[in-house]
Protein backbone atom coordinates (compact mmCIF):
# COMPACT_ATOMS: atom_id res chain seq x y z
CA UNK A 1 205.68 146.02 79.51
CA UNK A 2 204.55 142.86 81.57
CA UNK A 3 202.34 140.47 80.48
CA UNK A 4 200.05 141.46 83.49
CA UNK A 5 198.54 144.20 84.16
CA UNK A 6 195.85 145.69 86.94
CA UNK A 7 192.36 147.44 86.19
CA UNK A 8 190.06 148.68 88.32
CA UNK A 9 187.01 147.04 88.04
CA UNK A 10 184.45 148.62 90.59
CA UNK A 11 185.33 151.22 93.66
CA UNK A 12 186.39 147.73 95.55
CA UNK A 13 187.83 145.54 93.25
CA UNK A 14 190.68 144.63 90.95
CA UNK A 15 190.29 142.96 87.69
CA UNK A 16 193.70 140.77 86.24
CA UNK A 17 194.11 141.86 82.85
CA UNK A 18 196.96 139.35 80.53
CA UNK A 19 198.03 140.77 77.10
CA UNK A 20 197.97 137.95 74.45
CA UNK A 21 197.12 136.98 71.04
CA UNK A 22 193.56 136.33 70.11
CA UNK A 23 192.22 133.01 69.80
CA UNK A 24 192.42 132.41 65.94
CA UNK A 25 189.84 130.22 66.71
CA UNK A 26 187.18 131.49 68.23
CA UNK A 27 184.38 132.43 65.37
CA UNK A 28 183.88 135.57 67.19
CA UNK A 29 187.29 137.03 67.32
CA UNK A 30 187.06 140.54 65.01
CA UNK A 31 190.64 140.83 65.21
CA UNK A 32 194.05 138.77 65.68
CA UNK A 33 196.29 141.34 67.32
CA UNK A 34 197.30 141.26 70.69
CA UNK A 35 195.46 143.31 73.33
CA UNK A 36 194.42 142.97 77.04
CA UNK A 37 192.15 140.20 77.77
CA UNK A 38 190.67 139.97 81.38
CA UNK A 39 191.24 136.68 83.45
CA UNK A 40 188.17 136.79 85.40
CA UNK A 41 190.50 136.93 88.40
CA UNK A 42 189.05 139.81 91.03
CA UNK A 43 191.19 140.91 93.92
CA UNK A 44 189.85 143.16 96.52
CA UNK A 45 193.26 144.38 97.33
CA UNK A 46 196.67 145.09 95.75
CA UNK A 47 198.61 142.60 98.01
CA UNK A 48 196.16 139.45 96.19
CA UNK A 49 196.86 140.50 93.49
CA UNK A 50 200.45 140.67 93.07
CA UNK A 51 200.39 137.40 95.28
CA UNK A 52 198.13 135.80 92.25
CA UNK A 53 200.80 137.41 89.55
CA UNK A 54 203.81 136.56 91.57
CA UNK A 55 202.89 132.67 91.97
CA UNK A 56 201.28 132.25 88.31
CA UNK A 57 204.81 133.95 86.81
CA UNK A 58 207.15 131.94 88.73
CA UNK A 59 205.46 128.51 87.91
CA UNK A 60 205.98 129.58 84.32
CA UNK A 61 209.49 130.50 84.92
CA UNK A 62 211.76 128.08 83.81
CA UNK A 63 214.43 126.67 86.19
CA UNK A 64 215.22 127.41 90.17
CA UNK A 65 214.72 130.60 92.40
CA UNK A 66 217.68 130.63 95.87
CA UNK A 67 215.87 133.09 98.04
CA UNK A 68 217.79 136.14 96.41
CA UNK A 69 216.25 135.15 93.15
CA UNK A 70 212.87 134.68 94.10
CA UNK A 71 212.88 137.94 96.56
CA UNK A 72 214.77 140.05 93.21
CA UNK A 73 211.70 138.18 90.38
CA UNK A 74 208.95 139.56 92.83
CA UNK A 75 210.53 142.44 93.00
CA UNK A 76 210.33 142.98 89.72
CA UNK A 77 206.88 141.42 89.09
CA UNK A 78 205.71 144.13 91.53
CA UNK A 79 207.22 146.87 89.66
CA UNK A 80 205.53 145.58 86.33
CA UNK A 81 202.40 145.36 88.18
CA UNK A 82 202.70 149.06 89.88
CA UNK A 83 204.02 150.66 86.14
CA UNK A 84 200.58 149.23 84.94
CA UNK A 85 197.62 149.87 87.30
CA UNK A 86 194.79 151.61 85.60
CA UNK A 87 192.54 153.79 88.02
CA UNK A 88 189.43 154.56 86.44
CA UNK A 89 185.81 155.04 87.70
C-alpha cells in the first residue's frame, strides 16, 4: 500500500488522500492510529493528480533519479495510485 491514495470527491473531482499517524497533538484527535487523512489537494483529472503524487514523492526520495530511474519510480507511483482509486458517488 502507498502512502497516497485517490478518492472521488464530487462527479468532477479528485480528492488526495495521505495515510499517516494522527497528530498526538491536536486536542481533537479521538484516536492515534493511522488512517487516511485528505490533503485538501483537488484534481479534476487523473493525469494532475499523479503529476502532484509523482513530484511530492520524488522530492522526498532520498538520493538521484538517471532517466531510467525516474521513468521506473513513476511507474510505480502510478501503479500505487491506480491499485488505490476509490469510485464512489
Amino acid at each position: 500500500m502507498g502512502r497516497h491514495r485517490l478518492a472521488r470527491y464530487d462527479k468532477r473531482n479528485w480528492q488526495l488522500e495521505e495515510f499517516r499517524s494522527a497528530d498526538a497533538n491536536n486536542g481533537r484527535t479521538r484516536s492515534t492510529e493511522p488512517k487516511w487523512f485528505g490533503r485538501d489537494c483537488y484534481f479534476q483529472s487523473l493525469a494532475q493528480a499523479l503529476r502532484w503524487v509523482y513530484e511530492h514523492e520524488v522530492l522526498d526520495d532520498p538520493g538521484e533519479y538517471d532517466l531510467a530511474g525516474a521513468i521506473g519510480r513513476a511507474e510505480q507511483i502510478a501503479d500505487e495510485l491506480a491499485a488505490s482509486v476509490e469510485v464512489g458517488e
